[in-house]
C-alpha atoms as a PDB file:
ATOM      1  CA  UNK A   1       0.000   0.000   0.000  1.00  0.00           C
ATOM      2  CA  UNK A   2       2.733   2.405   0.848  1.00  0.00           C
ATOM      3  CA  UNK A   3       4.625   1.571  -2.455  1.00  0.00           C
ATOM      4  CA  UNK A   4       1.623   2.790  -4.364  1.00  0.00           C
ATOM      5  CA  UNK A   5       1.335   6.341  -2.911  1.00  0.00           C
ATOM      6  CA  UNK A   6       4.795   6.632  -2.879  1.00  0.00           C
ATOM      7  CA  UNK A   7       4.652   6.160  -6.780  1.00  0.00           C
ATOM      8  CA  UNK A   8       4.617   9.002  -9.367  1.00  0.00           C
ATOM      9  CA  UNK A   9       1.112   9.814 -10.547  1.00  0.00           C
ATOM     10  CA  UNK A  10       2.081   9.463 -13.827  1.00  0.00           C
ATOM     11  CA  UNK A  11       3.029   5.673 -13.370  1.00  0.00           C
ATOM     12  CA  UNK A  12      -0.448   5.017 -11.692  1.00  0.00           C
ATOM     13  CA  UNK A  13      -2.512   6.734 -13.924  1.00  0.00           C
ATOM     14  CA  UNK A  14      -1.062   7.091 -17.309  1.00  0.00           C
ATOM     15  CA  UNK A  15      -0.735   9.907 -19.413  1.00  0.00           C
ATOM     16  CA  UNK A  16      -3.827  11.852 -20.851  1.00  0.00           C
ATOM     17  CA  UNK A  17      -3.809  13.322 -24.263  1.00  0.00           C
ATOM     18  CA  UNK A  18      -6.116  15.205 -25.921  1.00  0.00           C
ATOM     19  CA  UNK A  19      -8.058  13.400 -28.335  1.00  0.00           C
ATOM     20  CA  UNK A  20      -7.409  14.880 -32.314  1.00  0.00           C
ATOM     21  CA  UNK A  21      -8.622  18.126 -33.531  1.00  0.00           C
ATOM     22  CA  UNK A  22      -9.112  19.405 -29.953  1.00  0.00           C
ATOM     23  CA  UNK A  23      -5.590  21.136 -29.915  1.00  0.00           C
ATOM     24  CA  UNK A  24      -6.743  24.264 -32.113  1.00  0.00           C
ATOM     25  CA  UNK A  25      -8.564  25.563 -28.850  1.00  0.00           C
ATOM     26  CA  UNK A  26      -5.735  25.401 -26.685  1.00  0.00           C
ATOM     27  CA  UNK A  27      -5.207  24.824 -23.171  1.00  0.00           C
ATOM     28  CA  UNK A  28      -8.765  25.135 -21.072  1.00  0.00           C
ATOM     29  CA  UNK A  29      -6.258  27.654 -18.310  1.00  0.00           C
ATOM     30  CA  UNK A  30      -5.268  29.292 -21.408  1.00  0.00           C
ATOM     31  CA  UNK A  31      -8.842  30.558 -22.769  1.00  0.00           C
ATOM     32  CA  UNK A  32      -9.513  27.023 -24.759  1.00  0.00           C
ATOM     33  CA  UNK A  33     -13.071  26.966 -22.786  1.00  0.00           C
ATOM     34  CA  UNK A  34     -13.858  30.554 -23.810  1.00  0.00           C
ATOM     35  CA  UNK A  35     -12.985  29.439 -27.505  1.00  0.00           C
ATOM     36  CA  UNK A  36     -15.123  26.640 -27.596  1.00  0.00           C
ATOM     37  CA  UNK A  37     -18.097  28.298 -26.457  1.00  0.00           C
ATOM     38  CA  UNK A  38     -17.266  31.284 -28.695  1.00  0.00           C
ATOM     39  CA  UNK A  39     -17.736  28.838 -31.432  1.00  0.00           C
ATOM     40  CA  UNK A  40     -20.942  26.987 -30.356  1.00  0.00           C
ATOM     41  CA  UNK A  41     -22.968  30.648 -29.771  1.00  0.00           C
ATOM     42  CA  UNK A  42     -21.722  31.650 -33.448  1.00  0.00           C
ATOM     43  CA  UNK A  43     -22.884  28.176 -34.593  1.00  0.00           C
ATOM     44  CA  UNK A  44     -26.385  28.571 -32.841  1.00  0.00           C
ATOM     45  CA  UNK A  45     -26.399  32.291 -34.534  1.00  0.00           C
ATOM     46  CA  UNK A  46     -25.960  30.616 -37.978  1.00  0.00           C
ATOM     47  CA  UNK A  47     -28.286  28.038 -37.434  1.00  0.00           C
ATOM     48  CA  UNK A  48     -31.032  30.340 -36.409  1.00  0.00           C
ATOM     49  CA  UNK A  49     -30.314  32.449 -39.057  1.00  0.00           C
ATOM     50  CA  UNK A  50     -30.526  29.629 -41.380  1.00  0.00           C
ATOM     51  CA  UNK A  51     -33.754  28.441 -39.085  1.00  0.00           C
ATOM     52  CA  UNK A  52     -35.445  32.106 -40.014  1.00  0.00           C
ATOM     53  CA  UNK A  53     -34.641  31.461 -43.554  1.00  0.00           C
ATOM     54  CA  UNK A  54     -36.424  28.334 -44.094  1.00  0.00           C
ATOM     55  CA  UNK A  55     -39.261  29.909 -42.443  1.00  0.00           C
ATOM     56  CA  UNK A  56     -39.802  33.016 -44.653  1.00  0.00           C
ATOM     57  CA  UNK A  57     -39.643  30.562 -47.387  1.00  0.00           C
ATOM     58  CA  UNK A  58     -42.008  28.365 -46.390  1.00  0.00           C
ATOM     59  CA  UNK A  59     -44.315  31.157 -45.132  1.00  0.00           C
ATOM     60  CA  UNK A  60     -43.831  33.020 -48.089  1.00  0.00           C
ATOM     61  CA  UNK A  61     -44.855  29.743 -50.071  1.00  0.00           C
ATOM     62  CA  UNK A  62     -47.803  29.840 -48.428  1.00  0.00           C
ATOM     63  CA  UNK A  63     -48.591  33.217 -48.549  1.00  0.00           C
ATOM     64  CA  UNK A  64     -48.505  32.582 -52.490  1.00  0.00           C
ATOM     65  CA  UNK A  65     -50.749  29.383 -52.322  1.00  0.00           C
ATOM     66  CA  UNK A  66     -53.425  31.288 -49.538  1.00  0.00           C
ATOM     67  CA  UNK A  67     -55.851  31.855 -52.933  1.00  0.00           C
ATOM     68  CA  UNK A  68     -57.567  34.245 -50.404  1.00  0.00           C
ATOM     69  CA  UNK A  69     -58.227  32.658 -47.550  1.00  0.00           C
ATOM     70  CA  UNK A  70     -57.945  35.248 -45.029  1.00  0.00           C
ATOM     71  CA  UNK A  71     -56.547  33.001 -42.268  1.00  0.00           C
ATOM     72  CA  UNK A  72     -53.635  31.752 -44.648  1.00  0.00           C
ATOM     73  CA  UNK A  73     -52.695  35.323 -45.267  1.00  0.00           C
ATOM     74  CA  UNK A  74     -53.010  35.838 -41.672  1.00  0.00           C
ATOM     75  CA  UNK A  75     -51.096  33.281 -40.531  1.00  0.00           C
ATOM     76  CA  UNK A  76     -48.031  33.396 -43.316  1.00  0.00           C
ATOM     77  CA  UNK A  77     -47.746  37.327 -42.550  1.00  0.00           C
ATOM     78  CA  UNK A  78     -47.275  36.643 -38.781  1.00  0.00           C
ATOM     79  CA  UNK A  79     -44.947  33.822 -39.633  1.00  0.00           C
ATOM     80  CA  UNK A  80     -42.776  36.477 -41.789  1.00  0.00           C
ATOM     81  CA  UNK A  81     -43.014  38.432 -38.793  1.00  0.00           C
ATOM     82  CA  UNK A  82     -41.809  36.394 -36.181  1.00  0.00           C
ATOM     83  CA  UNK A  83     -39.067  35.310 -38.646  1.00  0.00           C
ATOM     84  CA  UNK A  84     -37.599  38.907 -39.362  1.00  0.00           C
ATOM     85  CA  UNK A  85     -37.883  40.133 -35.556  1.00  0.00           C
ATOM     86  CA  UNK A  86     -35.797  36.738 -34.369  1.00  0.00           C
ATOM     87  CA  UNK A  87     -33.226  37.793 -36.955  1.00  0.00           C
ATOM     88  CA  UNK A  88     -33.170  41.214 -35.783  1.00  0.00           C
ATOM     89  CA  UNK A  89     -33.103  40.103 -31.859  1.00  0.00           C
ATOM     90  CA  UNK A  90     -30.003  37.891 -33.201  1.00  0.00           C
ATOM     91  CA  UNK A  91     -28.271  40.713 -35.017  1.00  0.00           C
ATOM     92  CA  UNK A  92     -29.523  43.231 -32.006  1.00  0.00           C
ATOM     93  CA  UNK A  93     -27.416  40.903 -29.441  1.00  0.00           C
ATOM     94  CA  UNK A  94     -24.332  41.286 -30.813  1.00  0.00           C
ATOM     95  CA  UNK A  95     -24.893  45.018 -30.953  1.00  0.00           C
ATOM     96  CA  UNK A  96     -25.831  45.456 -27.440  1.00  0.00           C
ATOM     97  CA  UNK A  97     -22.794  43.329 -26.429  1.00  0.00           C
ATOM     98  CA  UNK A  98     -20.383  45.565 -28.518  1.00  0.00           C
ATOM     99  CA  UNK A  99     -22.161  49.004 -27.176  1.00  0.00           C
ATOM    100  CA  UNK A 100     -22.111  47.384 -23.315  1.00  0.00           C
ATOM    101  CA  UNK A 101     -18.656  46.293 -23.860  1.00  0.00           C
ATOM    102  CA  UNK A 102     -17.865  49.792 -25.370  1.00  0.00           C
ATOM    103  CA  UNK A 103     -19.166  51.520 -22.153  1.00  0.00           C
ATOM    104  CA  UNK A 104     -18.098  49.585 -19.300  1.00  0.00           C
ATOM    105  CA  UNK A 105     -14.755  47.992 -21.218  1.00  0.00           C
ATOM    106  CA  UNK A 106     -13.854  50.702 -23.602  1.00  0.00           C
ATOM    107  CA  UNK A 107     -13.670  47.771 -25.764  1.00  0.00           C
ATOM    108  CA  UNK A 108     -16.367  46.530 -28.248  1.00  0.00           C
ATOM    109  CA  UNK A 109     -14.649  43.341 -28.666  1.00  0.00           C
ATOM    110  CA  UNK A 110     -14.313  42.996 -24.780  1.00  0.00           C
ATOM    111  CA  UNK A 111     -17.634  40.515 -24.328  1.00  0.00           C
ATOM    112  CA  UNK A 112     -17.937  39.225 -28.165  1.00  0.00           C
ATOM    113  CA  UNK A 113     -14.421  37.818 -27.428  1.00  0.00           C
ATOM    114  CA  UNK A 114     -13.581  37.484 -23.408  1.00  0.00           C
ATOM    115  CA  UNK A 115     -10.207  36.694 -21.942  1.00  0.00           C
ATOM    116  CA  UNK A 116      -9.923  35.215 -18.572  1.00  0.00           C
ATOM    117  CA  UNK A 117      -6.888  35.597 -16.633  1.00  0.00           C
ATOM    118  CA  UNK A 118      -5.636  32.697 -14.260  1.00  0.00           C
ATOM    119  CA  UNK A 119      -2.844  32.074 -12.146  1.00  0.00           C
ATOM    120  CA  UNK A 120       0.686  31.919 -13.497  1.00  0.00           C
END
């Protein structure tokens, strides 16, 4: 029992690597977290902006197709609606980062992009 505590760490539990691919963001001490998640917010941007897409699309299809049925109108314009105001919440986020970060940071970048400092 004593001869295993007394043993290097290393020897007991191997070595850890990251796996492939994972090296681009860096050390997690060294802003690799703030990277990552950097990445999946712009990712969820796109993909509601691609989301909001579709939907004008499809509500503009059947906006086309209503052949005057008032409800189909009704329903395709509120569709457009909702589609154009979550695009302009989307694009109105990064905005009120930059102008928050602007004011408080004297940096617009200073919340789009974070940097956390750790012990050295």
């Amino acid at each position: 029992m004593i001869n295993l505590l007394a043993q290097n760490q290393d020897d007991i539990f191997g070595i850890v690597s990251p796996p492939p691919g994972v090296s681009k963001y860096g050390d997690i001490s060294e802003s690799g977290l703030i990277n990552f998640a950097n990445n999946l917010f712009k990712l969820l941007i796109a993909g509601g902006g691609v989301y909001a897409f579709i939907n004008i699309i499809l509500a503009g299809f059947t906006f086309m197709s209503a052949a005057g049925d008032a409800k189909k109108i009704e329903q395709s314009v509120a569709k457009i609606w909702q589609s154009v105001l979550g695009l302009g919440l989307m694009a109105g986020s990064f905005v009120g980062a930059a102008i928050i970060g602007w004011i408080i940071f004297g940096d617009a970048t200073a919340i789009l992009n974070p940097k956390i400092y750790g012990p050295q």
